[in-house]
PDB file of N, CA and C in Angstrom:
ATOM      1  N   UNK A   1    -108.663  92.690 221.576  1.00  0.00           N
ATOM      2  CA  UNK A   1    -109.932  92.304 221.000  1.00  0.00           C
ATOM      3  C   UNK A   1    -110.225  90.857 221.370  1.00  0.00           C
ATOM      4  N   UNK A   2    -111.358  90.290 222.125  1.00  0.00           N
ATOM      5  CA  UNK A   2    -111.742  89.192 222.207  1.00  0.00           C
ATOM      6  C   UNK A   2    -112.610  88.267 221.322  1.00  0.00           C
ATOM      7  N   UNK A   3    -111.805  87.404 221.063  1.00  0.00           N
ATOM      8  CA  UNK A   3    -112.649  86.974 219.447  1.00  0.00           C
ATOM      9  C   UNK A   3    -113.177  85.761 220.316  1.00  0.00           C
ATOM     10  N   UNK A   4    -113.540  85.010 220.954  1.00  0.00           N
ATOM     11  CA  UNK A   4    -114.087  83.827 221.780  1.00  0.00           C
ATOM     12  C   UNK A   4    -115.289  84.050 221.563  1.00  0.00           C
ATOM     13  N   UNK A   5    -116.307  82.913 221.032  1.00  0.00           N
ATOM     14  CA  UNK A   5    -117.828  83.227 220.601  1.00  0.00           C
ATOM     15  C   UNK A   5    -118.449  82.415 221.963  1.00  0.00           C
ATOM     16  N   UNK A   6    -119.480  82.627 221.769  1.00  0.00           N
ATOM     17  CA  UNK A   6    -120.529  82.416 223.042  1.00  0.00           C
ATOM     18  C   UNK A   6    -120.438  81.325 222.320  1.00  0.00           C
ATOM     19  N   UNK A   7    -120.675  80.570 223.581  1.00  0.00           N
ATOM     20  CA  UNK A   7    -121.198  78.581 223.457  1.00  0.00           C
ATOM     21  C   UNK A   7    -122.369  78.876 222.841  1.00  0.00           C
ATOM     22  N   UNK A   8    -123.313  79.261 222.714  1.00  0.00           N
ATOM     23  CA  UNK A   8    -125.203  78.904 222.901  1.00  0.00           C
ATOM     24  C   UNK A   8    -125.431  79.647 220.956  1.00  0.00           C
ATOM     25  N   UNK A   9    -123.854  80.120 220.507  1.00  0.00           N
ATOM     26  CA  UNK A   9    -124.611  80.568 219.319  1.00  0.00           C
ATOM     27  C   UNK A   9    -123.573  80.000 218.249  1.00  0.00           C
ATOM     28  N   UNK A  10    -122.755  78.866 218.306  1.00  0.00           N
ATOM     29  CA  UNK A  10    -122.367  78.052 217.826  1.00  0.00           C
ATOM     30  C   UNK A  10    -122.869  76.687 217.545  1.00  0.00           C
ATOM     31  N   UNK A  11    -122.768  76.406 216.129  1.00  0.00           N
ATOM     32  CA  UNK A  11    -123.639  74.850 215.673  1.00  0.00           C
ATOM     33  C   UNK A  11    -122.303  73.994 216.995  1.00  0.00           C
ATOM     34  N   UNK A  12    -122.934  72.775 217.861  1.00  0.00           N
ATOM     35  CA  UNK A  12    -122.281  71.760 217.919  1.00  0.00           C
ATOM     36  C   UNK A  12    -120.804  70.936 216.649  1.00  0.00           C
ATOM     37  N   UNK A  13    -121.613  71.348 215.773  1.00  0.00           N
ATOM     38  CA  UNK A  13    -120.133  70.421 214.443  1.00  0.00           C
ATOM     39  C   UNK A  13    -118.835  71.581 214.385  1.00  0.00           C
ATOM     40  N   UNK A  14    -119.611  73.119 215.347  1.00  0.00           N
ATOM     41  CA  UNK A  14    -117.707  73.696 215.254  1.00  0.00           C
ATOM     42  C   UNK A  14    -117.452  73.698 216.644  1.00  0.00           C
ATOM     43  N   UNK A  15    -117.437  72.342 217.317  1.00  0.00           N
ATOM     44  CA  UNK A  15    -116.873  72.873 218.413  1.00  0.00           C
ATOM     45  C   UNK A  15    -115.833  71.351 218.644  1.00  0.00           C
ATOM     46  N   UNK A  16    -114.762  71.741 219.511  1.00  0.00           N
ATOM     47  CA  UNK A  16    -114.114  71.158 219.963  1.00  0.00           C
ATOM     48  C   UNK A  16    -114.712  69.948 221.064  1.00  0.00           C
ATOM     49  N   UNK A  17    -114.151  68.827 220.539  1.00  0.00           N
ATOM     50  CA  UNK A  17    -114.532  68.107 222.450  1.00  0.00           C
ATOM     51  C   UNK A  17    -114.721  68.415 223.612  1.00  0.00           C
ATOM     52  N   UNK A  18    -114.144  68.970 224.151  1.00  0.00           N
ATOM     53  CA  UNK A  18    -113.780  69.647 224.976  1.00  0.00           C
ATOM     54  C   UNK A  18    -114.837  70.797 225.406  1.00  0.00           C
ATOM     55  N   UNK A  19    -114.942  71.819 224.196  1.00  0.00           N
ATOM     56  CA  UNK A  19    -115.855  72.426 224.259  1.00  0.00           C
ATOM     57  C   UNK A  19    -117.160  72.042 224.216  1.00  0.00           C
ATOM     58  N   UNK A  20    -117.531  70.677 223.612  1.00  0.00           N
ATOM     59  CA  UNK A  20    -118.473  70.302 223.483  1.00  0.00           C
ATOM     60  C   UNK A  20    -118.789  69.830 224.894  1.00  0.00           C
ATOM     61  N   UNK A  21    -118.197  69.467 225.864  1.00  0.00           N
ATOM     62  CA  UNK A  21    -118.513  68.466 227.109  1.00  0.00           C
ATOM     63  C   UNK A  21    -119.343  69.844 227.248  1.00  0.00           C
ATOM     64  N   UNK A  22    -118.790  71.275 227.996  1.00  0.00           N
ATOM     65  CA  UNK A  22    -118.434  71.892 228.823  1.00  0.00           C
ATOM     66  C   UNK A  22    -120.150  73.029 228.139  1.00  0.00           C
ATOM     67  N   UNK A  23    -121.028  72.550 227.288  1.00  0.00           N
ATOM     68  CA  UNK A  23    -121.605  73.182 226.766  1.00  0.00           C
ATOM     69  C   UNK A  23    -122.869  72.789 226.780  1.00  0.00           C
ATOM     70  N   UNK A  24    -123.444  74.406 227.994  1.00  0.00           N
ATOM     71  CA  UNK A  24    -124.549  74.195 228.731  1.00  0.00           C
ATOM     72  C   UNK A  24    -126.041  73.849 227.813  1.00  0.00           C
ATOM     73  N   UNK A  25    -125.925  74.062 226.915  1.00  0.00           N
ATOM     74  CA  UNK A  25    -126.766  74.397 225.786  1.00  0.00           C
ATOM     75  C   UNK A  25    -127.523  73.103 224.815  1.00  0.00           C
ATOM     76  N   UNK A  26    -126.633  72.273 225.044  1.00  0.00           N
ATOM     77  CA  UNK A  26    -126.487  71.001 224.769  1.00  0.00           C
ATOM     78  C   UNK A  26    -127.021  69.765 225.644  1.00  0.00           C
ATOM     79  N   UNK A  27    -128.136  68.917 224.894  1.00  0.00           N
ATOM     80  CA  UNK A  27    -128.098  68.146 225.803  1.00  0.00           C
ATOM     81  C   UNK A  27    -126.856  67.065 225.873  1.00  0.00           C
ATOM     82  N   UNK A  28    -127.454  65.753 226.849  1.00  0.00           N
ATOM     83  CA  UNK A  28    -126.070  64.455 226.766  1.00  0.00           C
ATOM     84  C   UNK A  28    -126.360  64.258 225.691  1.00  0.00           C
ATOM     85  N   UNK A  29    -127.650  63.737 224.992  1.00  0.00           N
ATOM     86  CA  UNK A  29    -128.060  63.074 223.596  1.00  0.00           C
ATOM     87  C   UNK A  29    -127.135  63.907 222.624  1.00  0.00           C
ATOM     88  N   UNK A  30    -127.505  65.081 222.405  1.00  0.00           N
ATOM     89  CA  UNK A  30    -126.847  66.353 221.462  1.00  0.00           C
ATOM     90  C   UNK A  30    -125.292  66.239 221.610  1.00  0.00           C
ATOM     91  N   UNK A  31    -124.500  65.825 222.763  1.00  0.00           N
ATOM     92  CA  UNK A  31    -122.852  66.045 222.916  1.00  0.00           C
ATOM     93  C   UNK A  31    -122.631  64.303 222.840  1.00  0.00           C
ATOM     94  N   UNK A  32    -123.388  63.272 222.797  1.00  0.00           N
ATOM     95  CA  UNK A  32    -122.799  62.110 222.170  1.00  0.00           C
ATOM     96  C   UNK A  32    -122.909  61.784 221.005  1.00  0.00           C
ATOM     97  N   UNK A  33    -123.948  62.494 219.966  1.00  0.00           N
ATOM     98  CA  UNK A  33    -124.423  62.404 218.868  1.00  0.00           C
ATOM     99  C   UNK A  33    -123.282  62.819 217.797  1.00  0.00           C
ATOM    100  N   UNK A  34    -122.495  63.697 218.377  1.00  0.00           N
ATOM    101  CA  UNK A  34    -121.563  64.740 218.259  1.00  0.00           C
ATOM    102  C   UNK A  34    -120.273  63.526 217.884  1.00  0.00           C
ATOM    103  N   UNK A  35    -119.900  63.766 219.593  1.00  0.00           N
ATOM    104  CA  UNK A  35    -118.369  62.801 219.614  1.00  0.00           C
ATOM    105  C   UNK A  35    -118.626  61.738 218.738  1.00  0.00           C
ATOM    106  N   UNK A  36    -119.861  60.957 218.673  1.00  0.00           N
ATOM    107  CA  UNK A  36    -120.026  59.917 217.731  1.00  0.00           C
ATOM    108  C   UNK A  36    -119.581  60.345 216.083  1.00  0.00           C
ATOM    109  N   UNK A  37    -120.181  61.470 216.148  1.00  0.00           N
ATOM    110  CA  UNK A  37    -119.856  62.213 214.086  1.00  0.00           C
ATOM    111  C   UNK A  37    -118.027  62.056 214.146  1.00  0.00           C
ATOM    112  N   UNK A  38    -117.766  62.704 215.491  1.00  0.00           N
ATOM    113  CA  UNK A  38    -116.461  63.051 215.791  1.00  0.00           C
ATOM    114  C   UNK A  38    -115.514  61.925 215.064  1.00  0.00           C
ATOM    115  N   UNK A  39    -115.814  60.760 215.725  1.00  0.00           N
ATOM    116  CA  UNK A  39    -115.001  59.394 216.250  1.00  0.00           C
ATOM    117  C   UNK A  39    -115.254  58.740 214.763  1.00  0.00           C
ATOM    118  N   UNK A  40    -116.739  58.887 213.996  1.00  0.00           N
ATOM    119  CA  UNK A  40    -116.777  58.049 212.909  1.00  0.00           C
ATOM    120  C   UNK A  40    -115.695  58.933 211.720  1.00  0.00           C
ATOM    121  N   UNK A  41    -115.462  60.426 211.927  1.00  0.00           N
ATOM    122  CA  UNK A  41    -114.648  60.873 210.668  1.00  0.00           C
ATOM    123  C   UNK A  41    -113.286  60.720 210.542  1.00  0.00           C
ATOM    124  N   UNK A  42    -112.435  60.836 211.990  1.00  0.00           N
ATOM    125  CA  UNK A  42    -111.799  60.020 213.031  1.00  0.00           C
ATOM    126  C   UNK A  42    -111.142  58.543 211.826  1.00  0.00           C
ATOM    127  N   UNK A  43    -111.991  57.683 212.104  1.00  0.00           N
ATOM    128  CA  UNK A  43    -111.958  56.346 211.030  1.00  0.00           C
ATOM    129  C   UNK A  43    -111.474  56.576 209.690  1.00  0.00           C
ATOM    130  N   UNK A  44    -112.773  57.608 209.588  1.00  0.00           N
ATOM    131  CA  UNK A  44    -112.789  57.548 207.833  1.00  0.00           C
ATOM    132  C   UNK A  44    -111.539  57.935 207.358  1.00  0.00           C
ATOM    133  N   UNK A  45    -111.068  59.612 207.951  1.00  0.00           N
ATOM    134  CA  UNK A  45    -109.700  59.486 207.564  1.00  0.00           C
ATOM    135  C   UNK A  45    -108.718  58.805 207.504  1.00  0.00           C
ATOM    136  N   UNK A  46    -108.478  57.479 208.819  1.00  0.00           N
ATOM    137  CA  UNK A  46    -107.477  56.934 208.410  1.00  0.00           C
ATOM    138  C   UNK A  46    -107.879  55.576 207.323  1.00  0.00           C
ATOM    139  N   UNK A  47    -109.180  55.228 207.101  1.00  0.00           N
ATOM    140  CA  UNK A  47    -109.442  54.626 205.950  1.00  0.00           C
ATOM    141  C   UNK A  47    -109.132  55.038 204.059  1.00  0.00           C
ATOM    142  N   UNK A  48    -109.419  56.627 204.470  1.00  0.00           N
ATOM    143  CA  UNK A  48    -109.289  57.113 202.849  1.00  0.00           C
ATOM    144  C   UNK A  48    -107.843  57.592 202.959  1.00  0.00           C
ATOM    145  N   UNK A  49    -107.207  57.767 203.882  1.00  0.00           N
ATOM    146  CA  UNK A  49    -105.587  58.329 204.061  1.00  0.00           C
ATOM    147  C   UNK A  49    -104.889  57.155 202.867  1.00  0.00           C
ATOM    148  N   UNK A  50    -105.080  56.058 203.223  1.00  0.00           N
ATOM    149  CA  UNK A  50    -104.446  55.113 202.654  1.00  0.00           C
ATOM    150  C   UNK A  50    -105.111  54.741 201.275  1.00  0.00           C
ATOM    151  N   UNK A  51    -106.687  55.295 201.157  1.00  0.00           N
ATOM    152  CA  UNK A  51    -107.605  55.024 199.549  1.00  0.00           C
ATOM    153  C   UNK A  51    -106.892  55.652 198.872  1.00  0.00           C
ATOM    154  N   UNK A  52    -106.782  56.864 199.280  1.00  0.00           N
ATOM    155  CA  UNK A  52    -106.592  58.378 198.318  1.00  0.00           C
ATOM    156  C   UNK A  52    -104.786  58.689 197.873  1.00  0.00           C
ATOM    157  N   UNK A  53    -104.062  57.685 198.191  1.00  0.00           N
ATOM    158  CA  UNK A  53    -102.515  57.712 198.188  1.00  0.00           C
ATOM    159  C   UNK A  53    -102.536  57.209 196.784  1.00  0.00           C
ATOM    160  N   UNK A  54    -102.692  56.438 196.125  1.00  0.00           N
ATOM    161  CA  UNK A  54    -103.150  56.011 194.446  1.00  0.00           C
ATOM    162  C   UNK A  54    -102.854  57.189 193.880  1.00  0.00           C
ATOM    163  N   UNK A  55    -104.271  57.858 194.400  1.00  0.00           N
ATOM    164  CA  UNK A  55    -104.726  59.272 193.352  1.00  0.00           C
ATOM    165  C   UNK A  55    -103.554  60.464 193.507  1.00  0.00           C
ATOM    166  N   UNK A  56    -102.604  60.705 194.756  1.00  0.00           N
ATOM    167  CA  UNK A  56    -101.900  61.285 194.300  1.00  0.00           C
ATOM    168  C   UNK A  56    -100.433  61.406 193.367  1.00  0.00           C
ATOM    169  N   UNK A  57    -100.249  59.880 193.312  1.00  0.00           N
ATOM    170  CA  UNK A  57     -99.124  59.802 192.166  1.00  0.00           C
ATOM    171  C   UNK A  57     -97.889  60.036 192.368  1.00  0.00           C
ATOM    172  N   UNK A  58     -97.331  60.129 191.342  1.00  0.00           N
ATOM    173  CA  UNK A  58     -95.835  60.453 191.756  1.00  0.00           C
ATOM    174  C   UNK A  58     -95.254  61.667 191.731  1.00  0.00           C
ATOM    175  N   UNK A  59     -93.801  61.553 191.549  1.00  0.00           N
ATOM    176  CA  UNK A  59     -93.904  63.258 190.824  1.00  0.00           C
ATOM    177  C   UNK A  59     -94.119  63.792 190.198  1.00  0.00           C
ATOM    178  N   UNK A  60     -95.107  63.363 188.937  1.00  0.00           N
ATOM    179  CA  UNK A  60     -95.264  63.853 187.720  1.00  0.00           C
ATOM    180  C   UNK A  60     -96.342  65.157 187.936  1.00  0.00           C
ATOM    181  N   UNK A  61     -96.882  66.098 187.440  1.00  0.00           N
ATOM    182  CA  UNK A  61     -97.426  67.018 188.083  1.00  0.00           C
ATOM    183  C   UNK A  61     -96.767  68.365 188.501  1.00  0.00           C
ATOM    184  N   UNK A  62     -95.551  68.060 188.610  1.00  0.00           N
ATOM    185  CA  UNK A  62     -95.039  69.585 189.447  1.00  0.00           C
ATOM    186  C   UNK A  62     -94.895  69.083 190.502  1.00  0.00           C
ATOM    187  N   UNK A  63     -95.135  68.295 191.476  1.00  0.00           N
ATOM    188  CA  UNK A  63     -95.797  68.867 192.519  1.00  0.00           C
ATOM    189  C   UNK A  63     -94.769  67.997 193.563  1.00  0.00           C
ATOM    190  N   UNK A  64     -94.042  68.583 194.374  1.00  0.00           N
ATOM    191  CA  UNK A  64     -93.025  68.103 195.402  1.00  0.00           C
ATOM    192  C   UNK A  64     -93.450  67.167 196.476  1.00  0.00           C
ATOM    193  N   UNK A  65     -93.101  66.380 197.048  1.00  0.00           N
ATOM    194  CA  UNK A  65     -93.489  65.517 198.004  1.00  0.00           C
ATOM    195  C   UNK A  65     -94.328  66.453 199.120  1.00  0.00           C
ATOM    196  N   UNK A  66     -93.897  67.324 199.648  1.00  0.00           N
ATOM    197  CA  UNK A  66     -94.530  67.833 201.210  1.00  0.00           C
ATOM    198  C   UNK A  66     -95.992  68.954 200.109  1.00  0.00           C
ATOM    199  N   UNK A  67     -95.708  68.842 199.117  1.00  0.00           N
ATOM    200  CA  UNK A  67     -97.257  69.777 198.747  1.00  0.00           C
ATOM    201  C   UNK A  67     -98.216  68.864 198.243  1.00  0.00           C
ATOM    202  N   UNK A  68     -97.901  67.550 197.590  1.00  0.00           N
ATOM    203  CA  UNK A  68     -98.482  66.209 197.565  1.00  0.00           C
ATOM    204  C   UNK A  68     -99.193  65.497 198.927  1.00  0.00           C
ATOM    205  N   UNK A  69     -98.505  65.418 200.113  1.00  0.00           N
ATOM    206  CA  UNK A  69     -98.565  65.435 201.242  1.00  0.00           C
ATOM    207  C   UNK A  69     -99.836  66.368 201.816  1.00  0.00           C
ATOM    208  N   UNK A  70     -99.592  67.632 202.150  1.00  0.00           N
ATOM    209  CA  UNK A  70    -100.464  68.860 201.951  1.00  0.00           C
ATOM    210  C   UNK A  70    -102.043  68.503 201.465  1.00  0.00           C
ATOM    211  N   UNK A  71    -101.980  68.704 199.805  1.00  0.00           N
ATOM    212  CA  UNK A  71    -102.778  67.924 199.190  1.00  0.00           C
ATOM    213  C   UNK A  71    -103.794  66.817 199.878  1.00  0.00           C
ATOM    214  N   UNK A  72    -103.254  65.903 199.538  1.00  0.00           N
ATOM    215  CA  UNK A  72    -103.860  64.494 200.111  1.00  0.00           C
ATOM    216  C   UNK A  72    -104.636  64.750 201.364  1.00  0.00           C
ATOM    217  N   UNK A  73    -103.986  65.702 202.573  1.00  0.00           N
ATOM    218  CA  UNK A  73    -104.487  65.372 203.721  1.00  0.00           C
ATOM    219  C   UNK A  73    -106.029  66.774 204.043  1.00  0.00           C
ATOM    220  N   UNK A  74    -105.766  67.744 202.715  1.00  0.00           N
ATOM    221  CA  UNK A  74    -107.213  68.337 202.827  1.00  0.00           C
ATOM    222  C   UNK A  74    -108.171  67.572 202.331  1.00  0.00           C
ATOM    223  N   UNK A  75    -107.493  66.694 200.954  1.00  0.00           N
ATOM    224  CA  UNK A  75    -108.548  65.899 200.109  1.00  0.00           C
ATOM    225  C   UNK A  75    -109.074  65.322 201.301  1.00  0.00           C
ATOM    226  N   UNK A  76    -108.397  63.971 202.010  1.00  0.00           N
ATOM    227  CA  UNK A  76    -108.921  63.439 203.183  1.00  0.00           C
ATOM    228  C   UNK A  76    -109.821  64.426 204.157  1.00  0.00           C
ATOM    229  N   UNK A  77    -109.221  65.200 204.252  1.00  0.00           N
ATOM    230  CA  UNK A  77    -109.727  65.273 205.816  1.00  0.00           C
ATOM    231  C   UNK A  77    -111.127  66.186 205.358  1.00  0.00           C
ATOM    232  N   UNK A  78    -111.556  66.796 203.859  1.00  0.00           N
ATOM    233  CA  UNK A  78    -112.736  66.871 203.618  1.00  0.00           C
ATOM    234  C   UNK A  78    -113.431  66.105 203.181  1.00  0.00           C
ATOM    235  N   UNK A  79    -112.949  65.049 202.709  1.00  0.00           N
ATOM    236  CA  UNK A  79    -113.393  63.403 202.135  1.00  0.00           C
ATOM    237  C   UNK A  79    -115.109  62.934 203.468  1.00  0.00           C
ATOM    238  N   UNK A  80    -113.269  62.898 204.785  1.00  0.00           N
ATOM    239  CA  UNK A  80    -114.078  62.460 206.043  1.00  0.00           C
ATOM    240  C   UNK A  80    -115.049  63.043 206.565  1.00  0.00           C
ATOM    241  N   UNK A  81    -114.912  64.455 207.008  1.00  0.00           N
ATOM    242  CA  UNK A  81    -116.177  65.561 206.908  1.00  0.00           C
ATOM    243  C   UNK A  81    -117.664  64.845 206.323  1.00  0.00           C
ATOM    244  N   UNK A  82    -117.541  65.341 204.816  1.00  0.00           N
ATOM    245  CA  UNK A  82    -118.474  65.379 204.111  1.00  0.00           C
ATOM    246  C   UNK A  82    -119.428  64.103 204.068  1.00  0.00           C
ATOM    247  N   UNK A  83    -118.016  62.967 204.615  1.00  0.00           N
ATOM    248  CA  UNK A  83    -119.411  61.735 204.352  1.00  0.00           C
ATOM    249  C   UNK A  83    -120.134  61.839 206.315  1.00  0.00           C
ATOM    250  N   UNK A  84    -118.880  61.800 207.262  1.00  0.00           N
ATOM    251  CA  UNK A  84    -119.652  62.183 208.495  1.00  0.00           C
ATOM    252  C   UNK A  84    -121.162  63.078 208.056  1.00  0.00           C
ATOM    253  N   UNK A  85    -120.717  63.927 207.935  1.00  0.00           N
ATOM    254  CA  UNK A  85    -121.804  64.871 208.243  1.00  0.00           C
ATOM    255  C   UNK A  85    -122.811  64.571 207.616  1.00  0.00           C
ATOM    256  N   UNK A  86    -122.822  63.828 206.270  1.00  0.00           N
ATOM    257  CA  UNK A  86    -123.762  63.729 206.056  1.00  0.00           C
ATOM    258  C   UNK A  86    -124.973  62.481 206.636  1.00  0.00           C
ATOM    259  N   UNK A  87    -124.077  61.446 207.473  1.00  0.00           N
ATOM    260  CA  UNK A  87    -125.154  60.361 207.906  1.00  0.00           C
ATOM    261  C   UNK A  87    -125.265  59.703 207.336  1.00  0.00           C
ATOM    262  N   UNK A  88    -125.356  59.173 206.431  1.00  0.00           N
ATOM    263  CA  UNK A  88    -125.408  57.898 205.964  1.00  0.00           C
ATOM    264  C   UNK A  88    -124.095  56.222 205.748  1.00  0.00           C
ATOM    265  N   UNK A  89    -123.266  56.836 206.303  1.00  0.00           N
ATOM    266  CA  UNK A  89    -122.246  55.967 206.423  1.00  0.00           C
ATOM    267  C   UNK A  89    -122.640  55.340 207.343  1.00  0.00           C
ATOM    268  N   UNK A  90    -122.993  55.270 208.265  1.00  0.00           N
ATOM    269  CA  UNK A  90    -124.031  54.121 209.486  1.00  0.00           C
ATOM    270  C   UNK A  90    -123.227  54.392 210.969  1.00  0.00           C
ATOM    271  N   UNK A  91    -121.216  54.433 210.860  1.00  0.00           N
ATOM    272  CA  UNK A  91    -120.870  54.533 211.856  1.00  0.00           C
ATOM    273  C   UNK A  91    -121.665  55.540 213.146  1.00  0.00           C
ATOM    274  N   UNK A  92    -121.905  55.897 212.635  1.00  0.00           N
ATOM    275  CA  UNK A  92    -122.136  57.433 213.804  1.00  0.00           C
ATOM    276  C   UNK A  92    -123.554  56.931 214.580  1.00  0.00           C
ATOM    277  N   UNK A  93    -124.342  56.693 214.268  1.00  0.00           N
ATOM    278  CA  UNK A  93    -125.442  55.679 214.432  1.00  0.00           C
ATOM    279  C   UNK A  93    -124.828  54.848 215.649  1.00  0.00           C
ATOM    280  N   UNK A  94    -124.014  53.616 215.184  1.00  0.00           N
ATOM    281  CA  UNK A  94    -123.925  52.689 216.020  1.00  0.00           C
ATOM    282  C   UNK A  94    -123.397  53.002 217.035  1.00  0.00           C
ATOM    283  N   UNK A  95    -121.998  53.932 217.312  1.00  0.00           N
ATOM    284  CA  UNK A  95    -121.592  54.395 217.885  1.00  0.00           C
ATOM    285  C   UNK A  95    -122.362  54.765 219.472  1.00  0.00           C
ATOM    286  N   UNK A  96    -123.273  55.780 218.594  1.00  0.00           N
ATOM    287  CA  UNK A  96    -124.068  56.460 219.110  1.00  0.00           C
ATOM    288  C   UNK A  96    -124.728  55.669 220.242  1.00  0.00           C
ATOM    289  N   UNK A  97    -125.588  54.433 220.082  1.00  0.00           N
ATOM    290  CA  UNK A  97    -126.495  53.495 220.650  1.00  0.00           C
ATOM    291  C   UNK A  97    -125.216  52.725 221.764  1.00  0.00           C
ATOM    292  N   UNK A  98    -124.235  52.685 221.311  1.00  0.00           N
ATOM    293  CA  UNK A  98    -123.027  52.330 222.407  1.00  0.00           C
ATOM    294  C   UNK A  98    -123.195  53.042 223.358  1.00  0.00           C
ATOM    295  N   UNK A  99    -122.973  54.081 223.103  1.00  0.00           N
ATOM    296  CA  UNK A  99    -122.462  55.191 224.093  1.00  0.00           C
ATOM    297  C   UNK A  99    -123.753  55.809 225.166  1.00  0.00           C
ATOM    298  N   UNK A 100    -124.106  55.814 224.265  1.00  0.00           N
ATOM    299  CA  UNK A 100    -126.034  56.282 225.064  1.00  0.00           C
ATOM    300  C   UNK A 100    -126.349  55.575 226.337  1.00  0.00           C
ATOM    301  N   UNK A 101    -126.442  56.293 227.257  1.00  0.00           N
ATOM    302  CA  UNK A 101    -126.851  55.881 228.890  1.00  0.00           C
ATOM    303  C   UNK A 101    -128.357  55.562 228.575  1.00  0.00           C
ATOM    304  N   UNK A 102    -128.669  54.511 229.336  1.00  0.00           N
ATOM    305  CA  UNK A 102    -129.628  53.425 228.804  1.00  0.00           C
ATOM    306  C   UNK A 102    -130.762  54.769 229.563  1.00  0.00           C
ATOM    307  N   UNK A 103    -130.925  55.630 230.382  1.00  0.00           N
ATOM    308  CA  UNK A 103    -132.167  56.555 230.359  1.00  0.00           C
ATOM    309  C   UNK A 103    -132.467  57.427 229.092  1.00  0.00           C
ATOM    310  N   UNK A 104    -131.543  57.692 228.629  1.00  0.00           N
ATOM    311  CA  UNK A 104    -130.984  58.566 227.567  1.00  0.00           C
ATOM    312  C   UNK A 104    -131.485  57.919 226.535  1.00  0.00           C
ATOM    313  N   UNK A 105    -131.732  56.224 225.802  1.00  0.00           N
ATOM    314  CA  UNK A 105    -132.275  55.845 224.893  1.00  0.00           C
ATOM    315  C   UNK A 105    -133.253  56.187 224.156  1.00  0.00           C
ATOM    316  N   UNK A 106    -134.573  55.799 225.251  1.00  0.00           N
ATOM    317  CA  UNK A 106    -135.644  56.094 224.393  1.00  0.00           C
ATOM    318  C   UNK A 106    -135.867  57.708 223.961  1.00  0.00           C
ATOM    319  N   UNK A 107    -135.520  58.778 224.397  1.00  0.00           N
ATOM    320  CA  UNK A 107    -135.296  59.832 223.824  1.00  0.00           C
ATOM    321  C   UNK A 107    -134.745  60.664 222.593  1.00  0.00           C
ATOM    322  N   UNK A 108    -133.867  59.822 222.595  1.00  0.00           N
ATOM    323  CA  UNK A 108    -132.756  60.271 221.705  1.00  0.00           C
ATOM    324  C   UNK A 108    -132.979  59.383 219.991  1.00  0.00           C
ATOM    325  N   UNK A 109    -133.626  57.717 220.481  1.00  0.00           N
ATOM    326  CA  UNK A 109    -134.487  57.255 219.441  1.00  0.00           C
ATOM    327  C   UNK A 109    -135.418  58.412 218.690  1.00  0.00           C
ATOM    328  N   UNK A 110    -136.278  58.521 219.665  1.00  0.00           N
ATOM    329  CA  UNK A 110    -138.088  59.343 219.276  1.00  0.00           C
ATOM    330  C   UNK A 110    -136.872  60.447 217.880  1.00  0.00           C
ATOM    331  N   UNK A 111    -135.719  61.372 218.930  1.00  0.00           N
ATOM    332  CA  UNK A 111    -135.590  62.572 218.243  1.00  0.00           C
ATOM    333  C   UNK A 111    -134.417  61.909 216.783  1.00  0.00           C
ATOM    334  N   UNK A 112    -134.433  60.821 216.879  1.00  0.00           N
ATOM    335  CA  UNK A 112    -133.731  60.302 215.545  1.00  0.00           C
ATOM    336  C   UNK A 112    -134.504  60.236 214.677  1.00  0.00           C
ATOM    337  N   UNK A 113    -135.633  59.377 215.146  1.00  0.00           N
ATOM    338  CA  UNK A 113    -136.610  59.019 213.671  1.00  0.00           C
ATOM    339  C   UNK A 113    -137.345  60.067 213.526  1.00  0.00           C
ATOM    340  N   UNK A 114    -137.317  61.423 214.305  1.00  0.00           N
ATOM    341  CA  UNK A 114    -138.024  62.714 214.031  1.00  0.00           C
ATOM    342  C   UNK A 114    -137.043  63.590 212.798  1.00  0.00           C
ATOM    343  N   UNK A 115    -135.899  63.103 213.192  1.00  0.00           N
ATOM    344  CA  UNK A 115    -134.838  63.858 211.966  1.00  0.00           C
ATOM    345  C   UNK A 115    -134.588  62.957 211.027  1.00  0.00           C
ATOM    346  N   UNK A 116    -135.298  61.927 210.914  1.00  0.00           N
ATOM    347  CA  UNK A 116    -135.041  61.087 209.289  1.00  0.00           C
ATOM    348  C   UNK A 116    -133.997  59.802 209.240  1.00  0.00           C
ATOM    349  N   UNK A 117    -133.214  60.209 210.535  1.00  0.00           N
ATOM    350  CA  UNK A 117    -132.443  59.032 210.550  1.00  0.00           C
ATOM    351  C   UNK A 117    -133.454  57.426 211.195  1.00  0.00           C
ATOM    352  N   UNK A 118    -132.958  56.325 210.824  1.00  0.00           N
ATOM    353  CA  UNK A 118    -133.449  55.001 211.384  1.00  0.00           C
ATOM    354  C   UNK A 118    -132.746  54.226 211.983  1.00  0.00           C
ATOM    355  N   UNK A 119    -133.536  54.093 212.981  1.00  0.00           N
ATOM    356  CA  UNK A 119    -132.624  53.398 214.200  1.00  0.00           C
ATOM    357  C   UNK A 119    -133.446  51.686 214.162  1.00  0.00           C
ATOM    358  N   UNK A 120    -132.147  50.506 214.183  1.00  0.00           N
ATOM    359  CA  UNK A 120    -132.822  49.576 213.932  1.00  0.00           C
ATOM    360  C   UNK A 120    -133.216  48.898 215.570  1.00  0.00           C
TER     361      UNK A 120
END
């Protein structure tokens, strides 16, 4: 059984790097916009890796070192997600304007401030 989904009917946020280069469907703007979400959640985790170590405590709880461990790193790693995706943390933005091939600018502006985001 071949479970491999077509590129063209997958959101960009489930795809791999990799897959993302290689994906006809996509513009450059659309696959740097991407690695940028990528690279800013990237951060965040190892920023809240070290926030969120507080909140899990000691042993009190039940709860053994490697399921504490466990723990922590879904808390994180949906922590990072949720604020990526949502945009407003700014990284992904700046990133973005880095990376952007200077033809590629004014385009990718127009389709920012068309989706709500502000580009300064």
């Amino acid at each position: 059984m071949d479970l491999t989904m077509a590129l063209n009917s997958v959101s960009p946020r489930h795809l791999d790097v990799d897959q993302l280069a290689r994906n006809p469907n996509l513009t450059e703007g659309q696959k740097i916009a991407e690695v940028s979400r990528h690279f800013e959640a990237i951060l965040l985790r190892q920023f809240l890796g070290d926030a969120t170590k507080p909140m899990m405590g000691g042993e009190e709880g039940g709860m053994s070192s490697t399921m504490r461990d466990i723990y922590q790193d879904m808390v994180v790693n949906t922590l990072a997600e949720q604020i990526s995706s949502g945009g407003k943390f700014g990284l992904t933005s700046a990133f973005q304007r880095q990376l952007m091939p200077k033809n590629l600018v004014a385009p990718a502006a127009a389709k920012s401030v068309e989706g709500g985001l502000q580009t300064p």
